[in-house]
C-alpha atoms as a PDB file:
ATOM      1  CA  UNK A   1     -38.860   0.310 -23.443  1.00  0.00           C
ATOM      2  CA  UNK A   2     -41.206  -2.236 -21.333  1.00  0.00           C
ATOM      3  CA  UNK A   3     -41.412  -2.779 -18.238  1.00  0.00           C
ATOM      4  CA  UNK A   4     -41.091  -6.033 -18.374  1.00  0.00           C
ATOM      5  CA  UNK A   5     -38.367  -8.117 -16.285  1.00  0.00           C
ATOM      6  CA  UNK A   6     -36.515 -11.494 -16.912  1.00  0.00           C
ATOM      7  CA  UNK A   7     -34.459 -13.583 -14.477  1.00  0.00           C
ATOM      8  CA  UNK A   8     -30.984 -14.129 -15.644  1.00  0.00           C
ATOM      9  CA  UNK A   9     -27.601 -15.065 -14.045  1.00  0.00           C
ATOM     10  CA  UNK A  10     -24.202 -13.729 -13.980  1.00  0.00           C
ATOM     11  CA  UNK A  11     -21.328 -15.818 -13.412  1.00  0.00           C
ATOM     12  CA  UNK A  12     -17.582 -15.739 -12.259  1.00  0.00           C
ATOM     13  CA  UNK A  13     -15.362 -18.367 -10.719  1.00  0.00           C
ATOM     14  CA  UNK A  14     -11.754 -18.904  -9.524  1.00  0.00           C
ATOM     15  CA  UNK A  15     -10.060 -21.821  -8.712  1.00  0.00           C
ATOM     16  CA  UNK A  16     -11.267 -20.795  -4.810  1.00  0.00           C
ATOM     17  CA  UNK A  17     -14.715 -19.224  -4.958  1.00  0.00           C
ATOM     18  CA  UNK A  18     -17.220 -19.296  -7.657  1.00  0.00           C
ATOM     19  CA  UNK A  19     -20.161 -16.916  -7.890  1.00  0.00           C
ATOM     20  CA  UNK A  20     -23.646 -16.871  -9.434  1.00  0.00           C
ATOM     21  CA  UNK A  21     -26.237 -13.875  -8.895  1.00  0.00           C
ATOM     22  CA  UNK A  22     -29.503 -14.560  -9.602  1.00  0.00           C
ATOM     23  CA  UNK A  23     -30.865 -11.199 -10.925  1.00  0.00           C
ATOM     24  CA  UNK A  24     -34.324  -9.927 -12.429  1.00  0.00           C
ATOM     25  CA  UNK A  25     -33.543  -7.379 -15.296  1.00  0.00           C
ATOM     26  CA  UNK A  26     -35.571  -5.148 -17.631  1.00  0.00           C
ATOM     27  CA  UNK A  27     -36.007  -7.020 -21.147  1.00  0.00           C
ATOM     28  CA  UNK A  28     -33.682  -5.176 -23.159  1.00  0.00           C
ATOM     29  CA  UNK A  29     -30.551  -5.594 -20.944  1.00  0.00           C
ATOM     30  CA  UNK A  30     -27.644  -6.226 -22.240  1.00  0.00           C
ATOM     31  CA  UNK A  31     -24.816  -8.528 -21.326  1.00  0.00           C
ATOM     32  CA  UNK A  32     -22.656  -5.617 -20.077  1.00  0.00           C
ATOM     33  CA  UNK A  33     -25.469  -4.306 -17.914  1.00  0.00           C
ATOM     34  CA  UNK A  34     -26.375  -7.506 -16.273  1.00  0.00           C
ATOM     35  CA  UNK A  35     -22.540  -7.376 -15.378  1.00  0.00           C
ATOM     36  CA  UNK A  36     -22.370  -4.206 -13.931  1.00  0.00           C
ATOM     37  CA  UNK A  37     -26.299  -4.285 -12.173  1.00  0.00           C
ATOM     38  CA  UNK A  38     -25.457  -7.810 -10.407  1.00  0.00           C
ATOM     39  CA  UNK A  39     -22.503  -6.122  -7.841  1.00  0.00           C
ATOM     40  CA  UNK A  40     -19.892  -8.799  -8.516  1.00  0.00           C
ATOM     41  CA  UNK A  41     -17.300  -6.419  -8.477  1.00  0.00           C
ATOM     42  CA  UNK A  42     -17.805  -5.686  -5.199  1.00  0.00           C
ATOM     43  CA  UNK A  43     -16.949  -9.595  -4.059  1.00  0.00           C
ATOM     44  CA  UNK A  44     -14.430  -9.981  -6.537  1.00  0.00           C
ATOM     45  CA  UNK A  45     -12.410  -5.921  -6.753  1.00  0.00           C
ATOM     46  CA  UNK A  46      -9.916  -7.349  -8.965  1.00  0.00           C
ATOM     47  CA  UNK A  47     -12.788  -7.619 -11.893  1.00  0.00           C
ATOM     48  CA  UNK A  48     -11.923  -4.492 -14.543  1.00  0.00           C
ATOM     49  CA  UNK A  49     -15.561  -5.142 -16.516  1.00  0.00           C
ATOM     50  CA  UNK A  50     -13.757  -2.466 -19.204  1.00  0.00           C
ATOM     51  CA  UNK A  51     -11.570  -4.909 -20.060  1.00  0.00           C
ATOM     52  CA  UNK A  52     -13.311  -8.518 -18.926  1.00  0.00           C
ATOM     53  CA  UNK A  53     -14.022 -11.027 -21.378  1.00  0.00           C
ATOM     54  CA  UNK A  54     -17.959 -11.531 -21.530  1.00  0.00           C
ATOM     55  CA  UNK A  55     -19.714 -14.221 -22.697  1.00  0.00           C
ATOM     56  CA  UNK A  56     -23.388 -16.666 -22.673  1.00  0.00           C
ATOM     57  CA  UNK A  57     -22.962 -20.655 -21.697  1.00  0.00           C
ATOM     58  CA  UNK A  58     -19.754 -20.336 -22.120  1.00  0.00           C
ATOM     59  CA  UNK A  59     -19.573 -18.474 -25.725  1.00  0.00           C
ATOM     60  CA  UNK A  60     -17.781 -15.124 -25.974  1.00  0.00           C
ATOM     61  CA  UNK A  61     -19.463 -11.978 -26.709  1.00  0.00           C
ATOM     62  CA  UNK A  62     -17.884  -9.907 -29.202  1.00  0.00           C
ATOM     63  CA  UNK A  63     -19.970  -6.587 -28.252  1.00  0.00           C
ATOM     64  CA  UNK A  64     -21.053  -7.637 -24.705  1.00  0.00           C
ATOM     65  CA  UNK A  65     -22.525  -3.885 -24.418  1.00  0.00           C
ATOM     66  CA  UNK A  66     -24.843  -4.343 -27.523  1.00  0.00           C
ATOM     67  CA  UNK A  67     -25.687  -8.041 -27.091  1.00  0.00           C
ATOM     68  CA  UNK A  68     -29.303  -7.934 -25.296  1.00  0.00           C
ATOM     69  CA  UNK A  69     -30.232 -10.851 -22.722  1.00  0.00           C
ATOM     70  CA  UNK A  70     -33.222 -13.233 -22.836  1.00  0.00           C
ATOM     71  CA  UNK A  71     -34.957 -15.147 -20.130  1.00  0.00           C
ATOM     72  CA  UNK A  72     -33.064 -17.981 -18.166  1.00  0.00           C
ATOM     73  CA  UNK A  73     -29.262 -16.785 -19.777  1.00  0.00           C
ATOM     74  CA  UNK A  74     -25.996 -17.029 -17.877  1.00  0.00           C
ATOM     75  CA  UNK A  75     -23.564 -14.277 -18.604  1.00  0.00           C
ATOM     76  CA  UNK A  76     -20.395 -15.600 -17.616  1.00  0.00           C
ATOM     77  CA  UNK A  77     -17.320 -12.858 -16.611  1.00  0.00           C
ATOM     78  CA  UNK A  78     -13.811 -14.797 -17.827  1.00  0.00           C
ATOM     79  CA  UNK A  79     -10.612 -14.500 -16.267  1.00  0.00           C
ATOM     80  CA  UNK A  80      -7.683 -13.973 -18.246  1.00  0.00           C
ATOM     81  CA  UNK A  81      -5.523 -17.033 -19.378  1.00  0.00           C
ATOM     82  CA  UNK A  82      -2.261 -17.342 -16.745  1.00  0.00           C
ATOM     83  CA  UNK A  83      -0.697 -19.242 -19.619  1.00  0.00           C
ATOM     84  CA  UNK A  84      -1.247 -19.769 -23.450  1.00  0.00           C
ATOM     85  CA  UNK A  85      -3.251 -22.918 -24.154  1.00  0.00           C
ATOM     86  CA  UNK A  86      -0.449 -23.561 -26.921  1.00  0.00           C
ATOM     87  CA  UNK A  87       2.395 -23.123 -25.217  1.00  0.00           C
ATOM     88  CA  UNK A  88       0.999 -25.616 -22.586  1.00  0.00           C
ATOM     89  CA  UNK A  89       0.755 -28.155 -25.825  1.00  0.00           C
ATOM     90  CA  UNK A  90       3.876 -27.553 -27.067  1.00  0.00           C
ATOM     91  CA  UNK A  91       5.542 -28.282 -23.452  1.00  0.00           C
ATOM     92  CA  UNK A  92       3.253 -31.737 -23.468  1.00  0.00           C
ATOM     93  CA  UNK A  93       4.296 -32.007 -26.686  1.00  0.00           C
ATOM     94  CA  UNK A  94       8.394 -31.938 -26.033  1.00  0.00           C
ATOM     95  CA  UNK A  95       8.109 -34.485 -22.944  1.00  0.00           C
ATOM     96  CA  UNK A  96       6.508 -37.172 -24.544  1.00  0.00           C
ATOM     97  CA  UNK A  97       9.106 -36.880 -27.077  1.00  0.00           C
ATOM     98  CA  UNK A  98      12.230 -36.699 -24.270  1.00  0.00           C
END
């Protein structure tokens, strides 16, 4: 592996605090790695990175722990949904038609 490093960022927000860590990483870091080396968990405890939806700009990683990072990325930790985007249409939906 070489020792070379790029800079990359990882990302969470809630509605009340939002978060980005600058961090300089080995090339061959993955996104799951980044995750784990920036420390976010330790602001935000209520983070499970085992079961955290990862993604890049905003595009979800399927195998987070396989996809490998290049310079300038954002890896971007989601929270879970509080309610399903459909249902939310559906409701819409029913109170235009009311």
């Amino acid at each position: 592996m070489s020792n070379e490093f790029i800079e990359v960022e990882v990302a969470y927000a809630k509605p009340e605090k939002q978060r980005i860590i600058l961090l300089s990483v080995l090339v061959g870091t993955t996104v799951y790695e980044a995750a784990e080396l920036s420390g976010i968990v330790t602001e935000f405890p209520e983070i499970d990175l085992e079961k955290a939806s990862l993604g890049v700009f905003g595009k979800s990683e399927k195998n987070p722990r396989q996809r490998v990072l290049k310079q300038g990325e954002r890896v971007e930790i989601y929270r879970p949904l509080l309610i399903d985007p459909k249902e939310i249409r559906k409701k819409r939906a029913q109170k235009t038609v009311e």
